[in-house]
C-alpha atoms as a PDB file:
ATOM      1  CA  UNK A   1       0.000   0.000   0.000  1.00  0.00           C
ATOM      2  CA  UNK A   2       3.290   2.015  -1.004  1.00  0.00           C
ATOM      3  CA  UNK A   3       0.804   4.161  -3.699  1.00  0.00           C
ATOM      4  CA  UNK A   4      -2.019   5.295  -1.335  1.00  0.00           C
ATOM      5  CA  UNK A   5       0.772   6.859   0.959  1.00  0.00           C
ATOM      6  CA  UNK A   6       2.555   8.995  -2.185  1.00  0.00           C
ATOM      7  CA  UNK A   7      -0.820   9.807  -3.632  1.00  0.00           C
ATOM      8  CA  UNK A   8      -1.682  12.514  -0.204  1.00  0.00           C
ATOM      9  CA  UNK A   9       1.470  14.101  -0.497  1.00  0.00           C
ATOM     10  CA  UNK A  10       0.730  14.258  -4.420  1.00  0.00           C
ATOM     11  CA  UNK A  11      -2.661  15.291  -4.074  1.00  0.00           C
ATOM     12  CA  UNK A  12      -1.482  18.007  -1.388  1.00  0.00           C
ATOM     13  CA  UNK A  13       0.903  19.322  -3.614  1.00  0.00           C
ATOM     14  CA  UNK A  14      -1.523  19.498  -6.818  1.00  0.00           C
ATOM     15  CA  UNK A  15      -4.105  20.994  -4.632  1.00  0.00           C
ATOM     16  CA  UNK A  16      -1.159  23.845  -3.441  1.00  0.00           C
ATOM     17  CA  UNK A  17       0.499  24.672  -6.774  1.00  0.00           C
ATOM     18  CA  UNK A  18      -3.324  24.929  -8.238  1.00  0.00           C
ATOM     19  CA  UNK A  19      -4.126  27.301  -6.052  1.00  0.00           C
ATOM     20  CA  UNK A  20      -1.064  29.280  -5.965  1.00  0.00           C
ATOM     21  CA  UNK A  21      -1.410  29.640  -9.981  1.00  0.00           C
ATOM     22  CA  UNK A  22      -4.792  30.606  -9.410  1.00  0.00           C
ATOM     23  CA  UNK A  23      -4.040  33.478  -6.966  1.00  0.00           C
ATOM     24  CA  UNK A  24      -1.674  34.577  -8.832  1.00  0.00           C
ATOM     25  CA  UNK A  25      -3.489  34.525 -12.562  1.00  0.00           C
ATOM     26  CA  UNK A  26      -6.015  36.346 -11.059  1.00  0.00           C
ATOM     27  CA  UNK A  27      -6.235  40.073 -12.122  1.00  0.00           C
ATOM     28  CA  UNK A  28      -7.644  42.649 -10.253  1.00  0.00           C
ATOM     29  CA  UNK A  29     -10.065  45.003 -12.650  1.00  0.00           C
ATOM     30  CA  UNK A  30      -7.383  47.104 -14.369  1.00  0.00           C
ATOM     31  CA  UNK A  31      -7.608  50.708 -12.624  1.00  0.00           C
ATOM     32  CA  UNK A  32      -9.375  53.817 -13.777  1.00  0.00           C
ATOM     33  CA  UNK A  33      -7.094  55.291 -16.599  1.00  0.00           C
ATOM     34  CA  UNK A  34      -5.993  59.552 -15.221  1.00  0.00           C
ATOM     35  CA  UNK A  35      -7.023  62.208 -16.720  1.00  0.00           C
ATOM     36  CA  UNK A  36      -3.874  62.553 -17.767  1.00  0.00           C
ATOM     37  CA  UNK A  37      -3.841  59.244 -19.778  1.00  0.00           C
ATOM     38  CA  UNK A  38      -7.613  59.809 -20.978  1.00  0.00           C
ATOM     39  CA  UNK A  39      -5.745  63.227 -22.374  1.00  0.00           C
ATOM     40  CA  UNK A  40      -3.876  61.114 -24.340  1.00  0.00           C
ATOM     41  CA  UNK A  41      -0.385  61.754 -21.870  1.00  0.00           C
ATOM     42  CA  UNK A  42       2.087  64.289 -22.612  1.00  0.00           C
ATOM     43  CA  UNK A  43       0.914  65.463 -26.303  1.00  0.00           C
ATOM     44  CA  UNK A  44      -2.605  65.881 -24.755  1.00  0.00           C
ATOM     45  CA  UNK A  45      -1.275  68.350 -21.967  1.00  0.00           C
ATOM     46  CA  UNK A  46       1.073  70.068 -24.322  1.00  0.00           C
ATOM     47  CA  UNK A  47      -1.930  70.176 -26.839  1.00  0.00           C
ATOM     48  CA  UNK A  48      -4.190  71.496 -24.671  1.00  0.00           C
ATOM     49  CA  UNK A  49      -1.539  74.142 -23.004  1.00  0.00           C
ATOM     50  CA  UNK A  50      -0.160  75.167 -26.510  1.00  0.00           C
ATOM     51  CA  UNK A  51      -3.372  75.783 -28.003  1.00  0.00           C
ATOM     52  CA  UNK A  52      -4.536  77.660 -24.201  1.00  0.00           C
ATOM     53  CA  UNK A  53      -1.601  79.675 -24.911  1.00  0.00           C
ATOM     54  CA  UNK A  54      -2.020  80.586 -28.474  1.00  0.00           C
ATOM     55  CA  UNK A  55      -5.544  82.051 -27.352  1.00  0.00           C
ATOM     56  CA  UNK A  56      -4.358  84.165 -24.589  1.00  0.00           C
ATOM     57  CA  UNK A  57      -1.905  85.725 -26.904  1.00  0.00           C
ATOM     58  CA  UNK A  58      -4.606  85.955 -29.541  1.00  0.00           C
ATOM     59  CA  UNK A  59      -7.221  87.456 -27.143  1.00  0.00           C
ATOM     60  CA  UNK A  60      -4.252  90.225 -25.724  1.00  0.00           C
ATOM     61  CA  UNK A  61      -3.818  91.449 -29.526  1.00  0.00           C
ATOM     62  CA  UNK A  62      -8.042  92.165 -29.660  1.00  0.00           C
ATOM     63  CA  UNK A  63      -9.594  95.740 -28.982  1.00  0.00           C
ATOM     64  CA  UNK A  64     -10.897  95.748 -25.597  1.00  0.00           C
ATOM     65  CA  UNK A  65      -8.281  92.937 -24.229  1.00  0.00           C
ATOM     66  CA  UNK A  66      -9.255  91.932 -21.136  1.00  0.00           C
ATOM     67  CA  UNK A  67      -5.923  90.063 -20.644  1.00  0.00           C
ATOM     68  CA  UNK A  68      -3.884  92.461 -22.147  1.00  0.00           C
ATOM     69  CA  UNK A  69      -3.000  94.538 -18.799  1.00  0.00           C
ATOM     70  CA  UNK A  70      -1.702  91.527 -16.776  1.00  0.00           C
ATOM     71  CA  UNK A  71       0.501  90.017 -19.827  1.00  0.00           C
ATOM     72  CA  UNK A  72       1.871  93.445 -20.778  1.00  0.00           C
ATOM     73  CA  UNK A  73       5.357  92.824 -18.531  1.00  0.00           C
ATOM     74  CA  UNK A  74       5.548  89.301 -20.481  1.00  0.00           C
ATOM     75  CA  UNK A  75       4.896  90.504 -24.022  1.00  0.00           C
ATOM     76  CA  UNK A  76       7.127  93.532 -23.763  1.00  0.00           C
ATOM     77  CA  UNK A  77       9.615  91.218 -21.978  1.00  0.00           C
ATOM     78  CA  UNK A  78      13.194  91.624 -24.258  1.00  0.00           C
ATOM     79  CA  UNK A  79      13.688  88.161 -22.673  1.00  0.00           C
ATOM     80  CA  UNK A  80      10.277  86.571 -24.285  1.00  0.00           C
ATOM     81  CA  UNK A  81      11.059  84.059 -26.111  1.00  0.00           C
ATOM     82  CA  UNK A  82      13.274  82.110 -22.790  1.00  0.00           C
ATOM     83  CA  UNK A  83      10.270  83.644 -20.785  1.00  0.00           C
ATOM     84  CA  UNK A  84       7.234  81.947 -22.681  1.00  0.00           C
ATOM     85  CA  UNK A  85       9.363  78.370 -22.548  1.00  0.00           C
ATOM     86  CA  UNK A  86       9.533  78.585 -18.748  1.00  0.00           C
ATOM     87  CA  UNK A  87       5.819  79.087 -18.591  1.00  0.00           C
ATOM     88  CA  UNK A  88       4.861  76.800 -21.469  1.00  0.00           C
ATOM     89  CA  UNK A  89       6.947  73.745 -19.461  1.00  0.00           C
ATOM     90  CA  UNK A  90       5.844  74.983 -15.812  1.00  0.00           C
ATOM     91  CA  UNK A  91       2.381  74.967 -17.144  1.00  0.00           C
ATOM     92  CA  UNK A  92       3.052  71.707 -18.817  1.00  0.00           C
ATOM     93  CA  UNK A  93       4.452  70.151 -15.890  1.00  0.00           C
ATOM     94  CA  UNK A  94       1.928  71.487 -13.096  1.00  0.00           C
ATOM     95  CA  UNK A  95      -1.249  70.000 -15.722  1.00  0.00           C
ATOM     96  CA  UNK A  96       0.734  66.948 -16.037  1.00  0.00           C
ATOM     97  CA  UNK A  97       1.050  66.435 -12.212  1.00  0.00           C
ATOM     98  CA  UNK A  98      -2.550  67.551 -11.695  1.00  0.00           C
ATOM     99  CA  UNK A  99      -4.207  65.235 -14.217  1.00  0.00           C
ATOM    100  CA  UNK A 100      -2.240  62.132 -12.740  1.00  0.00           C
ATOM    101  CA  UNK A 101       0.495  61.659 -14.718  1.00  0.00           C
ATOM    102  CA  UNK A 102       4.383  61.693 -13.967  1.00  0.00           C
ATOM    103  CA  UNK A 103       5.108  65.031 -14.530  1.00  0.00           C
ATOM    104  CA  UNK A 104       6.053  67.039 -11.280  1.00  0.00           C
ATOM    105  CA  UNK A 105       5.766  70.663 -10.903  1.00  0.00           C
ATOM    106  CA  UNK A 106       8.443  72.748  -9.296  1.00  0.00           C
ATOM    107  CA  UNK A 107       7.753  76.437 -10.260  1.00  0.00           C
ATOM    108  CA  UNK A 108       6.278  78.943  -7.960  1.00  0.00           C
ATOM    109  CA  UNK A 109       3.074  78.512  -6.311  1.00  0.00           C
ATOM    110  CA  UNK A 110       0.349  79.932  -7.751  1.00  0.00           C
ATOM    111  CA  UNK A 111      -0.359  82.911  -4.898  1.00  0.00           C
ATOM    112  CA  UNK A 112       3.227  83.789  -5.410  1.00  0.00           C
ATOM    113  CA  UNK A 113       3.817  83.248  -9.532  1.00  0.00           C
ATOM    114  CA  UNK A 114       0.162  85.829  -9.250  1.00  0.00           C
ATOM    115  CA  UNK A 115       1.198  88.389  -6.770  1.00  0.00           C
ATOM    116  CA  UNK A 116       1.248  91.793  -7.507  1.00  0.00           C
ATOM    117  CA  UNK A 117      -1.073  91.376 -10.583  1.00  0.00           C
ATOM    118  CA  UNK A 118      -3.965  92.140  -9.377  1.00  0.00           C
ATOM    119  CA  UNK A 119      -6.332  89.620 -11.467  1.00  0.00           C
ATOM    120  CA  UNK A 120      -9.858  90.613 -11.770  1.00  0.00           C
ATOM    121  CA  UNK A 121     -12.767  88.453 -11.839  1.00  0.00           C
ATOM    122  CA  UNK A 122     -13.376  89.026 -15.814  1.00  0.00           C
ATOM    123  CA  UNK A 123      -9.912  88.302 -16.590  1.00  0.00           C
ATOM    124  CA  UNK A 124     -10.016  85.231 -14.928  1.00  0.00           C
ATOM    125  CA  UNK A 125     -13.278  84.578 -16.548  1.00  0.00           C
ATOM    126  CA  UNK A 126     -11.790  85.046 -19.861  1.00  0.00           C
ATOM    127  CA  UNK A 127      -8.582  83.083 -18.982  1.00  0.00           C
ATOM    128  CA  UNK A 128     -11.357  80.122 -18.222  1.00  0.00           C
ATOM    129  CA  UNK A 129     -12.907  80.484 -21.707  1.00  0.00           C
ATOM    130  CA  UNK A 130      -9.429  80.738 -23.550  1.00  0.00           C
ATOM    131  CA  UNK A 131      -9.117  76.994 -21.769  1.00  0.00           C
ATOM    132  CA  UNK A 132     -12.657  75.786 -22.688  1.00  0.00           C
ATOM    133  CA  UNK A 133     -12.015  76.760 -26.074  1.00  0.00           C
ATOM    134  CA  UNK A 134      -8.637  74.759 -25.856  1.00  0.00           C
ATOM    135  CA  UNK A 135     -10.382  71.899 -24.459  1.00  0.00           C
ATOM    136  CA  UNK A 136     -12.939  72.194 -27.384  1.00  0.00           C
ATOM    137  CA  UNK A 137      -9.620  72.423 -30.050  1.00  0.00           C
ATOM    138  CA  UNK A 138      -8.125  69.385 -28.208  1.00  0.00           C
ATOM    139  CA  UNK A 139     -11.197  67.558 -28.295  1.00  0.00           C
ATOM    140  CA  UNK A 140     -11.824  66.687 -25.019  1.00  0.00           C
ATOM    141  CA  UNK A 141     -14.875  64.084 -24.184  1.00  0.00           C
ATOM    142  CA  UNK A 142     -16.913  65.647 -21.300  1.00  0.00           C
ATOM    143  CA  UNK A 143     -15.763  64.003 -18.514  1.00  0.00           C
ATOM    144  CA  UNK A 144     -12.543  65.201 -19.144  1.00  0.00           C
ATOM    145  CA  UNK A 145     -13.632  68.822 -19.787  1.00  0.00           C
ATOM    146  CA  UNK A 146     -15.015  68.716 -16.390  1.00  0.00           C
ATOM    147  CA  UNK A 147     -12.309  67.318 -14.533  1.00  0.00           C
ATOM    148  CA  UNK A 148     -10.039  69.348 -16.152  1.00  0.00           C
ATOM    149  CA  UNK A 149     -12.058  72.572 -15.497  1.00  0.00           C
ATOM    150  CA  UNK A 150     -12.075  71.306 -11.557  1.00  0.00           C
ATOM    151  CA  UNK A 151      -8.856  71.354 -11.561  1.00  0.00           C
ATOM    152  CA  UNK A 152      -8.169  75.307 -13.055  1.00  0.00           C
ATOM    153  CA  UNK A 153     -11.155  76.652 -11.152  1.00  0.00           C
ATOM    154  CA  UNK A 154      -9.037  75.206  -7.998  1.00  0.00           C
ATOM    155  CA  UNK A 155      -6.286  77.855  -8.971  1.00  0.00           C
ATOM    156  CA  UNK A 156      -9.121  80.595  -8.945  1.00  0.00           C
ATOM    157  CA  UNK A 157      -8.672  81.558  -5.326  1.00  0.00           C
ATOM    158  CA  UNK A 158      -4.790  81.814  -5.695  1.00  0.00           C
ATOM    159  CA  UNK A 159      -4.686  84.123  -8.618  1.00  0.00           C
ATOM    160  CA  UNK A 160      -7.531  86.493  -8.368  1.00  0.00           C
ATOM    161  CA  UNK A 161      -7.174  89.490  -6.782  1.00  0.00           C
ATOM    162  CA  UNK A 162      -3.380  89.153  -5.115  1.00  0.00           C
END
């Protein structure tokens, strides 16, 4: 009876490395996707900042600018150029860190990078519809327009009126 004694230790060891593979084949449901990866990762946050950008500059060159009086210093800067890659990459880098991704921001907070300037309430306003319009460019599904709008009006408080 040599064979019922090796088929426990057989049938213990079957039973183990069965459910060992099992625990381990199992996957958990694959996470959420970020914002930042729904914005289709860095080219969506460059996208959406360059085109954000591109309006703000177009909307300061309009009679009646709204923006025009808080981006004077940075369009008559002799240093522009350097100037408008710093904020292009900070901005890049603070969206990418917001939305999830891997990007970290380490430029100024936003109280300090807005002292002094003295935002008003319909600048701001038309800052948020130069970035609507962006998200529109960059087609963004609505979700993502939201959650990306939570996360500029959060800035609100920090820039307005300092």
């Amino acid at each position: 009876m040599i064979l019922p004694r090796l088929q426990f230790p057989a049938v213990l060891l079957l039973a183990g490395t069965l459910c060992f593979t099992t625990a381990c084949g199992s996957k958990e449901a694959d996470p959420t996707p970020t914002l930042y990866e729904r914005m289709g990762g860095l080219k969506g946050v460059e996208g959406f900042v360059d085109v954000l950008m591109a309006n703000v500059a177009a909307e300061t060159e309009v009679k009646n600018s709204q923006m025009l009086r808080t981006h004077t210093p940075l369009l008559n800067d002799p240093d522009k150029p350097a100037r408008l890659a710093r904020l292009r990459n900070n901005f890049i880098n603070q969206m990418g860190e917001a939305t999830g991704g891997p990007l970290k921001y380490t430029g100024l907070s936003m109280l300090t990078a807005h002292k002094g300037m003295m935002i008003t309430e319909t600048e701001w306003a038309v800052w948020r519809q130069a970035a609507d319009a962006s998200m529109a460019v960059n087609k963004l599904g609505d979700k993502e327009k939201a959650e990306l709008a939570a996360i500029l009006d959060e800035m609100k408080a920090a820039t307005v009126g300092h």
